[in-house]
N, C-alpha and C. Protein backbone atom coordinates (compact mmCIF):
# COMPACT_ATOMS: atom_id res chain seq x y z
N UNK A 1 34.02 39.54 -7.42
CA UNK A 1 34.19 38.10 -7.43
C UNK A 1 35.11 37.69 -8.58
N UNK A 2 36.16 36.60 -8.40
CA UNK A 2 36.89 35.92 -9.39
C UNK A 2 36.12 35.17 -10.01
N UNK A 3 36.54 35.29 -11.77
CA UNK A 3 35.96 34.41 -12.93
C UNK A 3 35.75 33.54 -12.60
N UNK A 4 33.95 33.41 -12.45
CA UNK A 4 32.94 32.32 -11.94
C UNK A 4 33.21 30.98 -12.84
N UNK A 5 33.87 31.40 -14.11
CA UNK A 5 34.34 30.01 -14.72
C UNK A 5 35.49 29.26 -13.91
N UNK A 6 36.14 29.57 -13.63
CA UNK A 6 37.23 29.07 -12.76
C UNK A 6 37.24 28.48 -11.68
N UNK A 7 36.06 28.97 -10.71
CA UNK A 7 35.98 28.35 -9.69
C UNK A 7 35.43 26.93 -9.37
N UNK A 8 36.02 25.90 -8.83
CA UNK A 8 35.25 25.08 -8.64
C UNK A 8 34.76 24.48 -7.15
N UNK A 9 34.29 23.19 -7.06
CA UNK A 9 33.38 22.82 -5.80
C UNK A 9 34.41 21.55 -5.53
N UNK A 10 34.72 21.51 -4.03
CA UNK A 10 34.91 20.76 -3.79
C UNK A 10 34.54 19.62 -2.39
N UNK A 11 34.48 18.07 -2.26
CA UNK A 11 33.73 17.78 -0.44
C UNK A 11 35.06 18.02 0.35
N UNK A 12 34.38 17.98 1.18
CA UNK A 12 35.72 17.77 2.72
C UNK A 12 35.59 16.64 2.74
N UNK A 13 36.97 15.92 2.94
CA UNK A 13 36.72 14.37 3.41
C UNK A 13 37.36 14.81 5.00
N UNK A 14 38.25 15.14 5.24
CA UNK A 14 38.99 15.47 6.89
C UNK A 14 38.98 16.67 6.55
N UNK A 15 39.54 16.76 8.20
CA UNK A 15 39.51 18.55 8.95
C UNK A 15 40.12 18.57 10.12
N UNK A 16 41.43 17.49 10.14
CA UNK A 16 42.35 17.53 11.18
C UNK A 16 42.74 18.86 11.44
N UNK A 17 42.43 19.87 12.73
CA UNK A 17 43.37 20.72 12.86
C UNK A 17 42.74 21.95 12.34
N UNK A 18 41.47 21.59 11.66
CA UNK A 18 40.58 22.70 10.81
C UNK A 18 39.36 22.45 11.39
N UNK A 19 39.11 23.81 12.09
CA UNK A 19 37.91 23.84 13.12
C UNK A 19 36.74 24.54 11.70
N UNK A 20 37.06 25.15 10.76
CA UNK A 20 36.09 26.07 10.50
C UNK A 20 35.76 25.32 8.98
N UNK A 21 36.01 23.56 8.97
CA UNK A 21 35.91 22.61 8.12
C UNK A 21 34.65 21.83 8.18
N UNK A 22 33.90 21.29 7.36
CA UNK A 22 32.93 20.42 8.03
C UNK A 22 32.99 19.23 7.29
N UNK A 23 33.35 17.67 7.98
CA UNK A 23 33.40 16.78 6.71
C UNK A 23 32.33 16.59 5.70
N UNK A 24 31.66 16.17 4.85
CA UNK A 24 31.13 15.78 3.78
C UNK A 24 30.31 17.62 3.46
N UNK A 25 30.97 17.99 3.59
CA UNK A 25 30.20 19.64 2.90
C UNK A 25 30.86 19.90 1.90
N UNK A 26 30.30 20.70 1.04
CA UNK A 26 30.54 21.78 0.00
C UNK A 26 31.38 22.76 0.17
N UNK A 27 32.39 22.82 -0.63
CA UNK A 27 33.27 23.79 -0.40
C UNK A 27 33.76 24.74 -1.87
N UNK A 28 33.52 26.20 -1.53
CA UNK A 28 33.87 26.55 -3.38
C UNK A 28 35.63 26.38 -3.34
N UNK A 29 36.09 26.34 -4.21
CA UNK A 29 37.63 26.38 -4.77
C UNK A 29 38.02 27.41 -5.32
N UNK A 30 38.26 28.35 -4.57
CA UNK A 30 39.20 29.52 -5.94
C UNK A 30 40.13 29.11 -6.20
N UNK A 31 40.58 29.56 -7.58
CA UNK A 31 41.84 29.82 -8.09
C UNK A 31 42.81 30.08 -7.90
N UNK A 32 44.22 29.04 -7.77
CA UNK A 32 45.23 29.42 -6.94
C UNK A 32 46.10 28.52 -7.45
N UNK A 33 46.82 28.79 -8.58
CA UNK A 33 47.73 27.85 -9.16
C UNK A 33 48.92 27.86 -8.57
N UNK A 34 49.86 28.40 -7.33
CA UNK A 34 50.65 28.45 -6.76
C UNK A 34 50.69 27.50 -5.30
N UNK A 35 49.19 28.25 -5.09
CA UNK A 35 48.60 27.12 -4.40
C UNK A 35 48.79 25.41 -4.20
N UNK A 36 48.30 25.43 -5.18
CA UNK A 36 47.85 23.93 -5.90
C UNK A 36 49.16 23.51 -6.19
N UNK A 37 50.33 23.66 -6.62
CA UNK A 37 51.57 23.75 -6.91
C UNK A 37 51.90 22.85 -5.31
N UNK A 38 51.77 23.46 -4.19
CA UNK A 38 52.12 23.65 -3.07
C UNK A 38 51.38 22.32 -2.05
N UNK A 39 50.43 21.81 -3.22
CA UNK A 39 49.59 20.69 -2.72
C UNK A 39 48.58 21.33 -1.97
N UNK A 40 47.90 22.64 -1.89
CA UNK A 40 46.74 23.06 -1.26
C UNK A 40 45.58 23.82 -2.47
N UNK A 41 44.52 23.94 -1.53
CA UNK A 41 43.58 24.43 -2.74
C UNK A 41 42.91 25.52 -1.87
N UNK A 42 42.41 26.61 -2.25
CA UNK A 42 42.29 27.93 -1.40
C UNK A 42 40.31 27.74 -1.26
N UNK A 43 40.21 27.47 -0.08
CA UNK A 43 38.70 27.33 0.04
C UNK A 43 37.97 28.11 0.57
N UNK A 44 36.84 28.74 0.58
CA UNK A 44 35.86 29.66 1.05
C UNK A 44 35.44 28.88 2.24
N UNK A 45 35.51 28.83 3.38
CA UNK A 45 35.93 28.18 4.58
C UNK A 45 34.45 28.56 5.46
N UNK A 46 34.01 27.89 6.34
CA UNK A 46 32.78 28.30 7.27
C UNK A 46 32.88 29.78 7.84
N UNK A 47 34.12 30.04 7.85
CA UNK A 47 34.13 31.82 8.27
C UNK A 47 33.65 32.51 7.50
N UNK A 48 33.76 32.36 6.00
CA UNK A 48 33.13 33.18 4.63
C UNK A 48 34.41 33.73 4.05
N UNK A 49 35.89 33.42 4.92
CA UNK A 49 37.05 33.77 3.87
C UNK A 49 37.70 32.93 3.32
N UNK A 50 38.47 32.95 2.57
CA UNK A 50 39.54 32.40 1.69
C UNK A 50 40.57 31.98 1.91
N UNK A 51 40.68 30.58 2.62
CA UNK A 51 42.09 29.91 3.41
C UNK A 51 42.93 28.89 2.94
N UNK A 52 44.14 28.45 2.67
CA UNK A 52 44.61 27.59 1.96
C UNK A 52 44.66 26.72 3.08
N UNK A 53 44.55 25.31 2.28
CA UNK A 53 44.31 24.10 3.38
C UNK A 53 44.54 22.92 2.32
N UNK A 54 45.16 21.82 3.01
CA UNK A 54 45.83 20.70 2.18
C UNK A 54 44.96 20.28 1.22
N UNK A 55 45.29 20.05 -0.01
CA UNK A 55 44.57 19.37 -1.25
C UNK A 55 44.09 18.14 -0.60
N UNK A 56 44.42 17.33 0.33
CA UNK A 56 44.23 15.79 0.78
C UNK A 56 43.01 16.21 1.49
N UNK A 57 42.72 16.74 1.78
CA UNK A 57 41.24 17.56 2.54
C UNK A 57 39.93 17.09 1.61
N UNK A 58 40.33 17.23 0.35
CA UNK A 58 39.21 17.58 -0.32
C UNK A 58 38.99 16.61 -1.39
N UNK A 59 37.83 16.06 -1.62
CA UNK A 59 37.97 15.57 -3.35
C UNK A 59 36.89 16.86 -4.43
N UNK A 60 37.81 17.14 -5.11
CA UNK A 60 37.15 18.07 -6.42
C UNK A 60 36.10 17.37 -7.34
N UNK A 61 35.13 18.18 -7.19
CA UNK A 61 33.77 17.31 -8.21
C UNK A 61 32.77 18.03 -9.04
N UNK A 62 32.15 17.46 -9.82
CA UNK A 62 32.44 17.82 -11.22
C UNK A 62 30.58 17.52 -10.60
N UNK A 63 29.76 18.98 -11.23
CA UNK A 63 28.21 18.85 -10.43
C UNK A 63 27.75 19.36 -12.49
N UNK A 64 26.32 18.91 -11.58
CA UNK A 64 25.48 19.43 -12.96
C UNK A 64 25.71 20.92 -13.03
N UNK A 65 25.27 21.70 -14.39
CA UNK A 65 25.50 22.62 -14.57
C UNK A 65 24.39 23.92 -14.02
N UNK A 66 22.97 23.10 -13.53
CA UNK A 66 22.26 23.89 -12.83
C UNK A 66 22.49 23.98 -11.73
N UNK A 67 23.17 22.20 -11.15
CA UNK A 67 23.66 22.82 -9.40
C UNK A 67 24.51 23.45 -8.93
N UNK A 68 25.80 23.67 -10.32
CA UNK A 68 26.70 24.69 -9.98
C UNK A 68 26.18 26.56 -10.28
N UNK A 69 25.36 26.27 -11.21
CA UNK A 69 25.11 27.64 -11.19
C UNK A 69 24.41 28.29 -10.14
N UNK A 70 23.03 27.27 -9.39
CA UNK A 70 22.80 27.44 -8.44
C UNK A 70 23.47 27.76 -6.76
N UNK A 71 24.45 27.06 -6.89
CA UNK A 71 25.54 27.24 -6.20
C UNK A 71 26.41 28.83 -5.72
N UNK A 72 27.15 29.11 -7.13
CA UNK A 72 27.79 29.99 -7.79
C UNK A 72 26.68 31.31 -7.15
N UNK A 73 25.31 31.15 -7.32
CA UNK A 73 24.45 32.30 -7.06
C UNK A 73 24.36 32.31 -5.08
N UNK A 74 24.09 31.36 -4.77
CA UNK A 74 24.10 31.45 -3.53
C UNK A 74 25.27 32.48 -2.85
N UNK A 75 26.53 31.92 -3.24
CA UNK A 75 27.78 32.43 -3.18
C UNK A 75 27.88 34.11 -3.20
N UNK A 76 27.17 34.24 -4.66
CA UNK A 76 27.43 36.01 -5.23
C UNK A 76 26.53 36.68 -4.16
N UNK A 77 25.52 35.83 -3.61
CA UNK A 77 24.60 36.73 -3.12
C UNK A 77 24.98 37.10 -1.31
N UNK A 78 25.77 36.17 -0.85
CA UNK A 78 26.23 36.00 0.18
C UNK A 78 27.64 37.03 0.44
N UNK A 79 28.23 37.36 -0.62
CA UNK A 79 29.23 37.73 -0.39
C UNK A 79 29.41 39.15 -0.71
């Protein structure tokens, strides 16, 4: 797994065109500064992989530090 510091959470607001999207869900954010450059953010997607998809998709949010860690564990354990 990539440096769990880095990653963050973000919602779906749309999913035009993105079947494997769900609006108002949880989505982790890896790291992808080329990405992001590019106006997309690389998301751990309902399939369980890693797909770049428009930044306008998503708003990035900022959770308590137990619900991200809680989170973060779900994740490690899943994957």
């Amino acid at each position: 797994m990539k440096n769990p510091s880095l990653i963050r959470f973000a919602i779906c607001l749309k999913n035009k065109g993105s079947e494997d999207l769900t609006i108002r869900k949880v989505y982790q954010v890896l790291p992808d500064d080329t990405a992001e450059k590019r106006g997309l953010l690389r998301i751990i997607d309902e399939s369980g992989e890693d797909y770049l998809y428009p930044a306008s998709f998503f708003f990035l949010i900022d959770l308590p530090q137990k619900v991200e860690r809680a989170l973060r564990q779900g994740v490690s354990v899943a994957a």
